[in-house]
Protein backbone atom coordinates (compact mmCIF):
# COMPACT_ATOMS: atom_id res chain seq x y z
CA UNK A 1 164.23 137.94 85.20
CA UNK A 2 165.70 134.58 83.85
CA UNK A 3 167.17 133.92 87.92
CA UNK A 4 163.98 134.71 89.31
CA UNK A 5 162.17 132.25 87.08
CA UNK A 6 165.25 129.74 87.63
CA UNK A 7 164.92 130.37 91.65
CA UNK A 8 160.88 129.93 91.46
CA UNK A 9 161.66 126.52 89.45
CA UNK A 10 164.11 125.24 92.15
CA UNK A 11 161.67 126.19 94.44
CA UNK A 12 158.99 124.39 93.06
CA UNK A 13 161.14 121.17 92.17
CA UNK A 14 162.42 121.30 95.60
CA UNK A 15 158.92 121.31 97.20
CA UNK A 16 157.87 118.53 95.07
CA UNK A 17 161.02 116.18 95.63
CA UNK A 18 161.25 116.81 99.96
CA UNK A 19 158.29 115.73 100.67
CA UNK A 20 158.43 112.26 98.25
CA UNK A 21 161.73 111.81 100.65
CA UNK A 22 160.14 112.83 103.59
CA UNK A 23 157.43 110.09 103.70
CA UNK A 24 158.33 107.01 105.32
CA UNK A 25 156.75 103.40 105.20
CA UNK A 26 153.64 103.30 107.02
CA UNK A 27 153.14 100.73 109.06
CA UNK A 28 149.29 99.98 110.56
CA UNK A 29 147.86 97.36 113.48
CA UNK A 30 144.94 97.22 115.03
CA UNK A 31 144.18 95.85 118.73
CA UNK A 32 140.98 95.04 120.24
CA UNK A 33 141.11 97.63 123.25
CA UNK A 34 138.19 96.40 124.67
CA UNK A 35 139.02 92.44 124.75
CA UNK A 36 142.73 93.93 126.35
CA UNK A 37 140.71 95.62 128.97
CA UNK A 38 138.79 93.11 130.13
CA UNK A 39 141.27 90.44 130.33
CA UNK A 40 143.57 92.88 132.91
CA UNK A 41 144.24 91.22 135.88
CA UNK A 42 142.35 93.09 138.52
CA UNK A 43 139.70 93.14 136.37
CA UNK A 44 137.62 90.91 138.55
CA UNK A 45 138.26 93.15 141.40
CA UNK A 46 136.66 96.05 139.84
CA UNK A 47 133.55 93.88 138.71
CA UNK A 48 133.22 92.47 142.49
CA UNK A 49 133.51 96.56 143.55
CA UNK A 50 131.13 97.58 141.05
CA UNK A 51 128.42 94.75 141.92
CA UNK A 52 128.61 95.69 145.64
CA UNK A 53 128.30 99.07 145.38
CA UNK A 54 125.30 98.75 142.50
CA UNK A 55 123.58 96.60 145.62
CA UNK A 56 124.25 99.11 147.77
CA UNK A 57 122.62 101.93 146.09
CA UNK A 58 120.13 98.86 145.09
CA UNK A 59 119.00 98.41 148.66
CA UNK A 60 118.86 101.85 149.28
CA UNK A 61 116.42 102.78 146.70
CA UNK A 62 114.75 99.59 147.26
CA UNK A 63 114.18 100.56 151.08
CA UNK A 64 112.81 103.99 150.00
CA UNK A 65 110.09 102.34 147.34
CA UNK A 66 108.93 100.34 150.58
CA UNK A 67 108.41 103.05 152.87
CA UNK A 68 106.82 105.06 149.99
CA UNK A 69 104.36 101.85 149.55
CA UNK A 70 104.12 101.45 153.22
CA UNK A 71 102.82 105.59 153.36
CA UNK A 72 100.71 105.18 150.23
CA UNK A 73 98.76 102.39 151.77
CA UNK A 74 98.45 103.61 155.02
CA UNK A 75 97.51 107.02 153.52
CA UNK A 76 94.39 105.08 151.38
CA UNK A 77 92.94 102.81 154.48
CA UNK A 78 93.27 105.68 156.72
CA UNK A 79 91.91 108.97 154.24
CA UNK A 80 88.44 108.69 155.03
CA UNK A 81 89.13 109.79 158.69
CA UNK A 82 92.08 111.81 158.12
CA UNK A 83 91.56 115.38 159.35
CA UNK A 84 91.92 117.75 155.80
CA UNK A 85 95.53 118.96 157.75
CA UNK A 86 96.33 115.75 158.42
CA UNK A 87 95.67 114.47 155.03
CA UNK A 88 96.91 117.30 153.24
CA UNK A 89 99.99 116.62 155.44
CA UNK A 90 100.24 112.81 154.56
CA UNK A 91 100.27 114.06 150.85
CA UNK A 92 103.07 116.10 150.69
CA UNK A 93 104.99 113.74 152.86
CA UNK A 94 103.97 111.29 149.98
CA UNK A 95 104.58 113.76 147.20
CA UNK A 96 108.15 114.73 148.66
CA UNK A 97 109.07 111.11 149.13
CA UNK A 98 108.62 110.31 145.53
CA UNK A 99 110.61 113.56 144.39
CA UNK A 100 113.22 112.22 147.21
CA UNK A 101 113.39 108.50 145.03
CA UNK A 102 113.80 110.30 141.85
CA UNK A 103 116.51 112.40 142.74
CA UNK A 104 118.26 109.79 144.31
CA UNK A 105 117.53 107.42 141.35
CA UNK A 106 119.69 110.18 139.15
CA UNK A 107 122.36 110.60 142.01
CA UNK A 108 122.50 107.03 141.99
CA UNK A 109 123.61 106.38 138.20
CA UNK A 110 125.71 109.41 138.09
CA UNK A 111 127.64 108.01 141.32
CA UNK A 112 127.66 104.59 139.21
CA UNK A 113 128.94 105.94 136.43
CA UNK A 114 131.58 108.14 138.59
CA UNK A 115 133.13 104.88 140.32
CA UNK A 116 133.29 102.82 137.25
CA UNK A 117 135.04 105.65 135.93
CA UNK A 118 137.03 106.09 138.50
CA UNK A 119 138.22 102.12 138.78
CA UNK A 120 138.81 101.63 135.04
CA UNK A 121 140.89 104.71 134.65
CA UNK A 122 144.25 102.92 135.76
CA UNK A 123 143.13 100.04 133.62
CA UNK A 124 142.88 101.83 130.27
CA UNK A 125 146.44 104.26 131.03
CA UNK A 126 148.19 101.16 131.67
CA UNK A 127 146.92 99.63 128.54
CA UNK A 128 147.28 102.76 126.63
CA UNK A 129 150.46 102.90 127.59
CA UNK A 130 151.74 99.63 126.61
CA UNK A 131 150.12 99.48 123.11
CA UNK A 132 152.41 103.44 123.04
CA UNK A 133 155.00 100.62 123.82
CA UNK A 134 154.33 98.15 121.34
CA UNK A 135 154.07 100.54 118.44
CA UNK A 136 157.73 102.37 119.48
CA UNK A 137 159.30 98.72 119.82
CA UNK A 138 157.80 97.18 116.50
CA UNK A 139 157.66 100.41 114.62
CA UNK A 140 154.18 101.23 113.85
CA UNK A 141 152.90 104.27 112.61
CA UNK A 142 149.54 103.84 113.45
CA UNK A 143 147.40 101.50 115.34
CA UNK A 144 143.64 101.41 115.46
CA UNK A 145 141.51 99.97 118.01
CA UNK A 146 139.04 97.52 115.61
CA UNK A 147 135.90 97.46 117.50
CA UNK A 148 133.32 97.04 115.75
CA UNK A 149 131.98 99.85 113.69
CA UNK A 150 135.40 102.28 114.80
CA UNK A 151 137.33 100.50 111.79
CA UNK A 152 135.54 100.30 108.73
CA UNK A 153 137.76 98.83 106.20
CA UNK A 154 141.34 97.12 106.47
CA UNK A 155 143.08 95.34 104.30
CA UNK A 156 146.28 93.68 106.35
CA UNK A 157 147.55 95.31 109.13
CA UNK A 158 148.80 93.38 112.26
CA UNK A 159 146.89 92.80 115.06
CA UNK A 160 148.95 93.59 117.94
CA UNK A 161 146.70 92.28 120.69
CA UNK A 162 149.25 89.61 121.42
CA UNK A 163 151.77 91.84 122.12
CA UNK A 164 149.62 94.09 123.80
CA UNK A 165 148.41 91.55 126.22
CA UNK A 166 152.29 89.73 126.89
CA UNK A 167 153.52 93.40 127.32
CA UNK A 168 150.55 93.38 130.63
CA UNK A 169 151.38 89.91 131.41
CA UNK A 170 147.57 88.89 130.47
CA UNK A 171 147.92 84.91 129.20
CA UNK A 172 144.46 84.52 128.68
């Protein structure tokens, strides 16, 4: 009985010292992910990309609207001698126009959202990947991204956007 009581007391004193040697200084910085992002060269590209193909779709809709206003007005200074097949006619060509702009007014900002996606992607690995870097090389433990509202309270800490941004060759 006395070993068992001896082993559960090693036990317990063991549990309690490992884990006092087991922690390690903690070391924290913070970046502003966003600021890194935008300051990428190639950024500009990606803007100039995203503008164009925002007119695009622009134009598009834009064109639609017309020939739906163009219909609509025709349709009201011609109804009063419209056969009731003809007019009936005119108003579902009307009716499936406008479904026609709203569906491509929701195809539109999902294919907006898709392509902005799609071009920022490489951005944010690459920059993901070097702040990975940073924190290997200077031996972080953690570091947060301090946009507003994501950290809420921090008392030191480094801010490694420098590094972050010499590490992608961004001098701005």
């Amino acid at each position: 009985m006395k070993n068992i009581v001896k082993a559960i007391a090693i036990v317990i004193l063991f549990a309690a010292f490992v884990p006092a040697q087991a922690q390690k200084n903690v070391k924290l910085g913070h970046v502003d992910f966003s600021k890194v992002i935008e300051q990428m060269p190639g950024q500009d590209t990606v803007k100039k990309v995203m503008e164009d193909y925002s007119k695009t779709l622009s134009d598009q809709l834009q064109a639609m609207q017309t020939e739906l206003e163009t219909k609509y007005t025709d349709y009201l200074n011609n109804q009063a001698t419209l056969s009731a097949i003809i007019k009936q006619t005119k108003e579902k060509e009307i009716s499936d126009l406008q479904d026609r702009i709203q569906a491509f007014r929701q195809q539109a900002s999902q294919d907006l959202q898709d392509q902005e996606t799609k071009l920022t992607t490489p951005f944010i690995e690459k920059a993901k990947k070097a702040i990975t870097d940073i924190a290997k090389e200077n031996g972080f433990t953690y570091i947060f991204n301090n946009v507003e509202g994501f950290m809420l309270y921090t008392d030191g800490g480094e801010d490694v956007t420098p590094l972050v941004k010499k590490k992608l060759g961004i001098t701005q």
